[in-house]
Every structure is written in structure tokens, then in C-alpha cells.
N, C-alpha and C. Protein backbone atom coordinates (compact mmCIF):
# COMPACT_ATOMS: atom_id res chain seq x y z
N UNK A 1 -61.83 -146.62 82.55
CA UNK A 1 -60.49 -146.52 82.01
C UNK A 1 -59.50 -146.79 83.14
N UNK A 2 -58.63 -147.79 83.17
CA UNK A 2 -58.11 -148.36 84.23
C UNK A 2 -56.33 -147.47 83.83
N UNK A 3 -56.41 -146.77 82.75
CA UNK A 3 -54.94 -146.09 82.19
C UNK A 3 -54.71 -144.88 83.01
N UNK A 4 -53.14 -144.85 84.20
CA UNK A 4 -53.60 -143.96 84.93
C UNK A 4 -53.08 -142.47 83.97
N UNK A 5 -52.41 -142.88 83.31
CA UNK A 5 -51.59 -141.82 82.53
C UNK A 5 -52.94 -140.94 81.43
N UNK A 6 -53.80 -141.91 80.52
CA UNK A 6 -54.79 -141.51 79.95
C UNK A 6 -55.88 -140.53 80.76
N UNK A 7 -56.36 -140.78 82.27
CA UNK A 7 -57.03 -140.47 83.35
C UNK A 7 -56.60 -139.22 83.74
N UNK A 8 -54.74 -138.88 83.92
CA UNK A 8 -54.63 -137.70 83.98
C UNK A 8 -54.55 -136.80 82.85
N UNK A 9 -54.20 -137.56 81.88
CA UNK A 9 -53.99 -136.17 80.61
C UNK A 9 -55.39 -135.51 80.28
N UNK A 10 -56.56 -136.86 80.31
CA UNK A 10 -57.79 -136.51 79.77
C UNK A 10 -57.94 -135.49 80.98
N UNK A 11 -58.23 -135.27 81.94
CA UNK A 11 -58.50 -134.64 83.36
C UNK A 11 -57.54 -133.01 82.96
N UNK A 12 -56.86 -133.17 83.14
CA UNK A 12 -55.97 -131.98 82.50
C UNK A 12 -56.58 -131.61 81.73
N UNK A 13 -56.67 -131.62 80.22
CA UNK A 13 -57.04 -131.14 78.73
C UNK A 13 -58.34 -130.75 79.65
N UNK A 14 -59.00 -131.56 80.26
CA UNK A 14 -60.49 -131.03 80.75
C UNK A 14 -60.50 -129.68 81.46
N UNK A 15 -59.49 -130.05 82.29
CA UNK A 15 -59.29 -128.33 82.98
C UNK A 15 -58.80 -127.42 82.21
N UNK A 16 -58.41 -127.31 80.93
CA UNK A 16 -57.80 -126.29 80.43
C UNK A 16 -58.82 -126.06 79.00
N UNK A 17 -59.79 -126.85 78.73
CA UNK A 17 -60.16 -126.78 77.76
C UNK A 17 -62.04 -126.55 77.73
N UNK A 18 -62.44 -126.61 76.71
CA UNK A 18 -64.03 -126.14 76.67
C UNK A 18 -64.73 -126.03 77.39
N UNK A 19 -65.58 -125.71 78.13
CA UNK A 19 -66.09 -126.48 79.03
C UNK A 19 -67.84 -126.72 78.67
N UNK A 20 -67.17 -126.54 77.61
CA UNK A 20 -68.72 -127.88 76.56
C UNK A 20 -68.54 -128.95 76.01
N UNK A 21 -67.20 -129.21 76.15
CA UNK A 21 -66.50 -130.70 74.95
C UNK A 21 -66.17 -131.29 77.11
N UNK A 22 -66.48 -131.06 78.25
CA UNK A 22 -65.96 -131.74 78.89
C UNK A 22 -65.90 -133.14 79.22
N UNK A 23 -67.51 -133.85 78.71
CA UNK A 23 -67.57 -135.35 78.86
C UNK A 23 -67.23 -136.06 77.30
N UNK A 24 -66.56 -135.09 76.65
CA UNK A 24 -66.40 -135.82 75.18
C UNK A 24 -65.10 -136.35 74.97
N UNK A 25 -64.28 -135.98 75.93
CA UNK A 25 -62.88 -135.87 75.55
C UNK A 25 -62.71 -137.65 75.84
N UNK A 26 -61.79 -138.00 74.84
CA UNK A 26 -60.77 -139.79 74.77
C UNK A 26 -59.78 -139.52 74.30
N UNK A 27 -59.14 -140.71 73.74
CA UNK A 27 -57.86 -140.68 73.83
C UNK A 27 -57.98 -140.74 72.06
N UNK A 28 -59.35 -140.80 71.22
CA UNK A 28 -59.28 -140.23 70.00
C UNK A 28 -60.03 -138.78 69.33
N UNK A 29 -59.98 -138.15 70.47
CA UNK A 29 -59.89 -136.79 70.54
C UNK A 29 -59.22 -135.89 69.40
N UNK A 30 -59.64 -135.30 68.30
CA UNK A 30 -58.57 -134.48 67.86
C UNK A 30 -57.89 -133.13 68.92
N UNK A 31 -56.48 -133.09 69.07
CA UNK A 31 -57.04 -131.85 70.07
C UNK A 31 -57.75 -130.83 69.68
N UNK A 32 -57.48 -130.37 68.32
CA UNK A 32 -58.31 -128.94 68.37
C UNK A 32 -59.68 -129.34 68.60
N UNK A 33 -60.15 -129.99 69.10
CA UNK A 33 -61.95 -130.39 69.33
C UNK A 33 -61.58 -130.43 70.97
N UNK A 34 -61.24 -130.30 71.36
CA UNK A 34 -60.64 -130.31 73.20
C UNK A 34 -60.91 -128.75 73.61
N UNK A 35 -60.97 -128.08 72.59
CA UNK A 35 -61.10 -126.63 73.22
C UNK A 35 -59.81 -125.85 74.31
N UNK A 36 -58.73 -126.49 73.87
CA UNK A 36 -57.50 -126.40 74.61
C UNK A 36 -57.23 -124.93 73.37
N UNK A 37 -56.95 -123.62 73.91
CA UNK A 37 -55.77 -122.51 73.59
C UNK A 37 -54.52 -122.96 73.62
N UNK A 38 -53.70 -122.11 72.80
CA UNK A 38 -52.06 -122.51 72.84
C UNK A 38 -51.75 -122.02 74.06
N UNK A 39 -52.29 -121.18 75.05
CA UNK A 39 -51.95 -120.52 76.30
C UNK A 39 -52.51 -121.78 77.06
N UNK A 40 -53.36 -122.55 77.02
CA UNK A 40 -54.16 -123.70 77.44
C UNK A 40 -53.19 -125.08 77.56
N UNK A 41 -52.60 -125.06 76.47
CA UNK A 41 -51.92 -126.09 75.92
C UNK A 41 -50.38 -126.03 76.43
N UNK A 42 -49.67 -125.03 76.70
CA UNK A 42 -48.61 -124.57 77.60
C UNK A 42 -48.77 -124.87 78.96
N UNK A 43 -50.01 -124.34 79.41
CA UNK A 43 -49.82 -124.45 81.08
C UNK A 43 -50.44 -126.12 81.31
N UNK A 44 -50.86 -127.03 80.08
CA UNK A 44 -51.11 -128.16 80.39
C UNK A 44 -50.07 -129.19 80.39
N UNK A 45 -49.30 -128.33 79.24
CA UNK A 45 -47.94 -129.03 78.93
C UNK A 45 -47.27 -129.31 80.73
N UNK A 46 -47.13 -127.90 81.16
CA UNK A 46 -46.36 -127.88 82.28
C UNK A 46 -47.04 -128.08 83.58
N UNK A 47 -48.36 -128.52 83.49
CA UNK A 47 -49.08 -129.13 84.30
C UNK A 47 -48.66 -131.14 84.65
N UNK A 48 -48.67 -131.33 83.34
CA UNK A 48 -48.10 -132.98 83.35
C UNK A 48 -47.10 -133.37 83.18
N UNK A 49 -45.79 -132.41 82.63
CA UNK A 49 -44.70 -132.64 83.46
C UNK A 49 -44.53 -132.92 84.96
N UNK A 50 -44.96 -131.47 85.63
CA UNK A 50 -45.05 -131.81 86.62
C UNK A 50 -45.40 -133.03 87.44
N UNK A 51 -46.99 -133.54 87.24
CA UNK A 51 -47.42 -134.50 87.38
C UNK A 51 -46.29 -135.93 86.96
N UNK A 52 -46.05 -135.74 85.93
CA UNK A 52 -45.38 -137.11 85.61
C UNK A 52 -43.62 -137.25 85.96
N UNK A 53 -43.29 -136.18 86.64
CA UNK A 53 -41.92 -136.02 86.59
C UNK A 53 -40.99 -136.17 85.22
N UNK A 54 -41.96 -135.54 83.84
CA UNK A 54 -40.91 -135.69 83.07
C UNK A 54 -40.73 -134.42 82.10
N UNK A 55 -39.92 -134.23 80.96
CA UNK A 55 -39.86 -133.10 80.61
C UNK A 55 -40.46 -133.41 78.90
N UNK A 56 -41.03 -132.34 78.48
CA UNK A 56 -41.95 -132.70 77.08
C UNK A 56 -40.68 -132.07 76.19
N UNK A 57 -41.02 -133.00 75.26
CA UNK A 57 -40.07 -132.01 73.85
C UNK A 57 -40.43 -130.57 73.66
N UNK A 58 -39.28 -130.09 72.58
CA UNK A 58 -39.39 -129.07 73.01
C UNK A 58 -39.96 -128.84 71.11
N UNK A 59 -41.33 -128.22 70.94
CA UNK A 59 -41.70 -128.74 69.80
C UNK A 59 -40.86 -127.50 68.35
N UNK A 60 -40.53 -126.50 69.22
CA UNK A 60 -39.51 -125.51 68.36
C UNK A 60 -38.40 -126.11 67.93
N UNK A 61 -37.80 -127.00 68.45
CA UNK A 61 -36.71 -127.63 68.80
C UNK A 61 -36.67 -129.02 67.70
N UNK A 62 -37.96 -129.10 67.04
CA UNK A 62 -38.29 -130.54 66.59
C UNK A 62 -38.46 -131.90 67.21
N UNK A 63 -38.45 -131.75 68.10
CA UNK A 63 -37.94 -132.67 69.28
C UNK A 63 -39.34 -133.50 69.20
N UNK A 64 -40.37 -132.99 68.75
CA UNK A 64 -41.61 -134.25 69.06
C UNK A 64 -42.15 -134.57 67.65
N UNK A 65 -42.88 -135.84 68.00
CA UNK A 65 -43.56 -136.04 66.46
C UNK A 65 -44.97 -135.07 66.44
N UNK A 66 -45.38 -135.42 65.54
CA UNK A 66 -46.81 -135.19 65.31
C UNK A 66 -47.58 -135.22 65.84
N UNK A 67 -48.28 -134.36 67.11
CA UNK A 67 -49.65 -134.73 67.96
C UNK A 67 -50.90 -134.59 67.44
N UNK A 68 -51.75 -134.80 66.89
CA UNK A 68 -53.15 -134.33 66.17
C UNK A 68 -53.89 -135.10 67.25
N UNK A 69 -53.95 -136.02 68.13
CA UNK A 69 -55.16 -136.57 69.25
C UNK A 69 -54.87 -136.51 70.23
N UNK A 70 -55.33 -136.47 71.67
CA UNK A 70 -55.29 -136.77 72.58
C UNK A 70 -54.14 -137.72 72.52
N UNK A 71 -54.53 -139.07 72.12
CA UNK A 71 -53.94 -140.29 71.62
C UNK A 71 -52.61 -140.47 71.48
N UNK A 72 -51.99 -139.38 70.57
CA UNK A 72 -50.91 -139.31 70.44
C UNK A 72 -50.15 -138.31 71.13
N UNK A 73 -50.69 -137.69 71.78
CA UNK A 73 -50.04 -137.17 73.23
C UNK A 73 -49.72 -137.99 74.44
N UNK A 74 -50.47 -138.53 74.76
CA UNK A 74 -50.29 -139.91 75.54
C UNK A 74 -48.96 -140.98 75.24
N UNK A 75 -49.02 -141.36 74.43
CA UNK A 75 -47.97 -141.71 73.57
C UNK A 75 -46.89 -140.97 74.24
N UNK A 76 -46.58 -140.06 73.44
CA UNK A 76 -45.62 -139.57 73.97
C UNK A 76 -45.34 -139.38 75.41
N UNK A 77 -46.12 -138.74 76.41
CA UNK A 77 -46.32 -139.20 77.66
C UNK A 77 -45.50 -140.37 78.23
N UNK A 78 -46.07 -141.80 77.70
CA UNK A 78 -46.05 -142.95 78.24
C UNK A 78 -44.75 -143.14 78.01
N UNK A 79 -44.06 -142.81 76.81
CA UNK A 79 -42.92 -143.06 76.19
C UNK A 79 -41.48 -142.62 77.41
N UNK A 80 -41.85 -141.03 77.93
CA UNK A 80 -41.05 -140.19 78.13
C UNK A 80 -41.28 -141.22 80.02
N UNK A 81 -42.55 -141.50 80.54
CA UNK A 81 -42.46 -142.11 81.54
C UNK A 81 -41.28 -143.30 81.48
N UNK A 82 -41.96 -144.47 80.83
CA UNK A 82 -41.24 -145.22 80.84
C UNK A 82 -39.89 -145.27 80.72
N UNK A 83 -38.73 -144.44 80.12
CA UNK A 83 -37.57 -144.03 80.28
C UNK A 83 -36.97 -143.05 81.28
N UNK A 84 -37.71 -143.09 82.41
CA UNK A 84 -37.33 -141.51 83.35
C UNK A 84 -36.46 -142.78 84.16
């Protein structure tokens, strides 16, 4: 996978998530099959901000679409990069 953005999110979700789903995870991942907690899913959130210098919607807020994959987390990701 030459995607550096895909490379870190998958790597992330890996650290925060199952650690029996660890060589399963792609970018068509549902997350809940990632084994990511909502406590999991917070400190990953603010793990790849960091990493990416950008700030995630705020999903109380409505501010994001629909994430159900890996896939479409990325997405959003790439989105929020490319406009920083």
C-alpha cells in the first residue's frame, strides 16, 4: 500500500483496536469489525489529528458524514488534508 494516509489510519485503528482483527484491517473494513471502543475511537480520533495536522468534525455537531469503513474515514481524512 503505497497510501501514506491509509498506512497511518490502518496502523492507528491497529493500535487501538482488537488485537485479533490486527492483520485484517483495509480500507473496507467495517469499523465495528476493527475492534476499536468509543474510548478507542476518541483517542484515535485525536491520535490522527495530531498526526495529520488537522481537526476531525465534530460528529455531535453534524459536522461529518457517515463513517461505517475504515474507507470512509480516510476519506474524510484525505479531504480535511488536502484543504489544510
Amino acid at each position: 500500500m503505497s497510501d501514506h494516509i491509509a498506512e497511518e489510519l490502518i496502523r492507528v485503528i491497529r493500535k487501538y483496536g482488537d488485537a485479533g482483527n490486527k492483520g485484517a484491517i483495509t480500507l473496507d473494513t467495517p469499523l465495528e469489525e476493527t475492534g476499536v471502543d468509543s474510548l478507542g475511537m476518541a483517542e484515535a480520533m485525536f491520535e490522527l489529528e495530531d498526526i495529520f495536522k488537522i481537526t476531525m468534525p465534530d460528529p455531535a455537531a453534524g459536522e461529518h458524514r457517515q463513517t461505517r469503513r475504515v474507507g470512509d474515514l480516510h476519506a474524510v481524512i484525505a479531504g480535511l488534508v488536502a484543504t489544510r
